[in-house]
Protein backbone atom coordinates (compact mmCIF):
# COMPACT_ATOMS: atom_id res chain seq x y z
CA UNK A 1 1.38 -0.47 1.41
CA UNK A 2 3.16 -3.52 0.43
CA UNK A 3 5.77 -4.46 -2.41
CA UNK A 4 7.34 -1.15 -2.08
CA UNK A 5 9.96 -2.06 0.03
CA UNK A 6 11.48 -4.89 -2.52
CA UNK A 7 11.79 -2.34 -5.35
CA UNK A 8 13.30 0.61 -2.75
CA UNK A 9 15.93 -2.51 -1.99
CA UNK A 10 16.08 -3.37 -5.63
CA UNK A 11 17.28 0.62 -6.62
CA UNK A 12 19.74 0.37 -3.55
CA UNK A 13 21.67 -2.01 -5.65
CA UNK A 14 21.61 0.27 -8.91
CA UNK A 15 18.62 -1.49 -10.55
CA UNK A 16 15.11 -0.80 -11.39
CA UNK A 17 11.98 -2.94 -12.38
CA UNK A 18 11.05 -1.46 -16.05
CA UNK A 19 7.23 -2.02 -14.79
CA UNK A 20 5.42 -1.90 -11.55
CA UNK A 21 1.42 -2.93 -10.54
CA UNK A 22 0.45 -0.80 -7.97
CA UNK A 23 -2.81 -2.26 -6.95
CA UNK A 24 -5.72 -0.20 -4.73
CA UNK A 25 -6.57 -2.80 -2.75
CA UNK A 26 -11.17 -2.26 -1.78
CA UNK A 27 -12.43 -3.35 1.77
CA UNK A 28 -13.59 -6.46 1.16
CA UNK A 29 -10.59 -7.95 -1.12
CA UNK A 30 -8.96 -11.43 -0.79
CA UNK A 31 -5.49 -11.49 -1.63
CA UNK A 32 -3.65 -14.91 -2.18
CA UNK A 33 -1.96 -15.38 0.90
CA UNK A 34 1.15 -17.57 -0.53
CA UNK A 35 2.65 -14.99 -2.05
CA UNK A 36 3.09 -11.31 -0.50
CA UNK A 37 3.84 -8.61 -2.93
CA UNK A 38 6.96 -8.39 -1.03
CA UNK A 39 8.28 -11.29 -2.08
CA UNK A 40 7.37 -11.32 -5.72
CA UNK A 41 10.86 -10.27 -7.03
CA UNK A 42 12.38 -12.83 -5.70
CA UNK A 43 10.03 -14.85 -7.08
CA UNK A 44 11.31 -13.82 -10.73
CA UNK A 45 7.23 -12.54 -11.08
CA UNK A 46 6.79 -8.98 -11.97
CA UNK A 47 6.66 -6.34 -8.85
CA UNK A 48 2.98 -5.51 -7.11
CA UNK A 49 2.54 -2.68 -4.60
CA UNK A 50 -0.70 -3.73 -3.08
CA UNK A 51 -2.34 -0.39 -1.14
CA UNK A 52 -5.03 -0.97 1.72
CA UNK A 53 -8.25 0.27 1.67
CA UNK A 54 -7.79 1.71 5.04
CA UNK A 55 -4.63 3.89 4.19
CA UNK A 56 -4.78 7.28 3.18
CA UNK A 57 -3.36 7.82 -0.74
CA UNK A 58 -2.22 11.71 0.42
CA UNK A 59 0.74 10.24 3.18
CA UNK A 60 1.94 7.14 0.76
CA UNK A 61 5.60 8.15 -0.82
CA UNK A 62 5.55 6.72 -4.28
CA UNK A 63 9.48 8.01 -5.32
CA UNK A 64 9.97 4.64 -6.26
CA UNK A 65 8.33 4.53 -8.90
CA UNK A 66 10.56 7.25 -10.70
CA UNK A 67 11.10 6.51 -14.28
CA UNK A 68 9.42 3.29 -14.11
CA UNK A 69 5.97 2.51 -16.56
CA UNK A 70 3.12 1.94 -13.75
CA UNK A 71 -0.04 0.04 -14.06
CA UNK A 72 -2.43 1.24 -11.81
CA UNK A 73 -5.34 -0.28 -10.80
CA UNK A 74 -8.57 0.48 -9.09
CA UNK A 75 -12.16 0.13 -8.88
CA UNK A 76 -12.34 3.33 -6.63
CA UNK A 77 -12.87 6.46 -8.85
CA UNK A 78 -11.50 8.93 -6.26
CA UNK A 79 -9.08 6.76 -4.99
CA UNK A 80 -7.47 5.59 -8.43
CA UNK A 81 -7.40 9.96 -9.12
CA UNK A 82 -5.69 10.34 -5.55
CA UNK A 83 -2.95 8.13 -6.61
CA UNK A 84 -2.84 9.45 -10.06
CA UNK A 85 -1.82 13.00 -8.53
CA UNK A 86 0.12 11.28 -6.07
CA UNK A 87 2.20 9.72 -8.62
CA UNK A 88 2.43 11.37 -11.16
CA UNK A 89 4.80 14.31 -9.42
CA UNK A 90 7.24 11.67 -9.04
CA UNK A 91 7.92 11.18 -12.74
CA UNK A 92 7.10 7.89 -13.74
CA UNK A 93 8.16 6.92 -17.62
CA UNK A 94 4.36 6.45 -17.87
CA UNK A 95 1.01 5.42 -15.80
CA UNK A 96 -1.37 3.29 -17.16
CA UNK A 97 -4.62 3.94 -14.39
CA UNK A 98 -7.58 1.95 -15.26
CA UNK A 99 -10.46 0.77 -13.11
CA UNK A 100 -14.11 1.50 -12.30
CA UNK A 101 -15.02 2.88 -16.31
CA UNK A 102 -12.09 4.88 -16.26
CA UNK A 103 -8.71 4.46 -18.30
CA UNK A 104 -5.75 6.52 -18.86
CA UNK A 105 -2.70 6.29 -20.14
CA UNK A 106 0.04 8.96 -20.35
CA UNK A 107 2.23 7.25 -22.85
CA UNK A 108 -0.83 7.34 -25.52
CA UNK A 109 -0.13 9.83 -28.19
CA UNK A 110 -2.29 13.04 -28.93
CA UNK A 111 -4.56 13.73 -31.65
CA UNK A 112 -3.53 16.93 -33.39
CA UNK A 113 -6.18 17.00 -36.39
């Protein structure tokens, strides 16, 4: 996982991105190697968490993302669900998954008719 780390440091000093990307990265994907989601912050661009294929959704600690409005994306069906559950416990303001013919957003509001 990678971008984490900048927002953990940016709630160390009392302050919290209002949105976070968390991206689930497939096998064969080509990120832009001039920028690493780490750095993005500093950057002034908006913070990424960019999640390998190869690492395992159950171990990954998202507290970070606590009362922040996540975008997550995915074209992974059970993978973009694994996060879901995994992030969802640590009470983001809202997650916005989409991916892969699925979308999801917990901010929308309910039909009641």
């Amino acid at each position: 996982m990678r971008g984490h780390m900048a927002i953990k440091e940016l709630r160390r000093m009392g302050k919290k991105p209002s949105q976070a990307w968390v991206f689930l990265l497939e096998p064969d994907a080509k990120m832009p190697q001039f920028v690493d989601a780490e750095d993005l912050l500093e950057s002034g661009l908006p913070p990424e968490v960019h999640i390998d294929a190869k690492e395992r959704i159950g171990t990954l600690d998202f507290r970070f993302l606590t009362g922040v409005i996540v975008h997550l994306q995915g074209q992974n069906v059970d993978r973009l669900r694994q996060a879901y559950a995994q992030i969802l416990p640590c009470q983001p303001l809202r997650i916005i998954a989409s991916g892969a013919g699925v979308f999801h957003d917990t901010g929308m509001p309910t039909c009641t008719t």
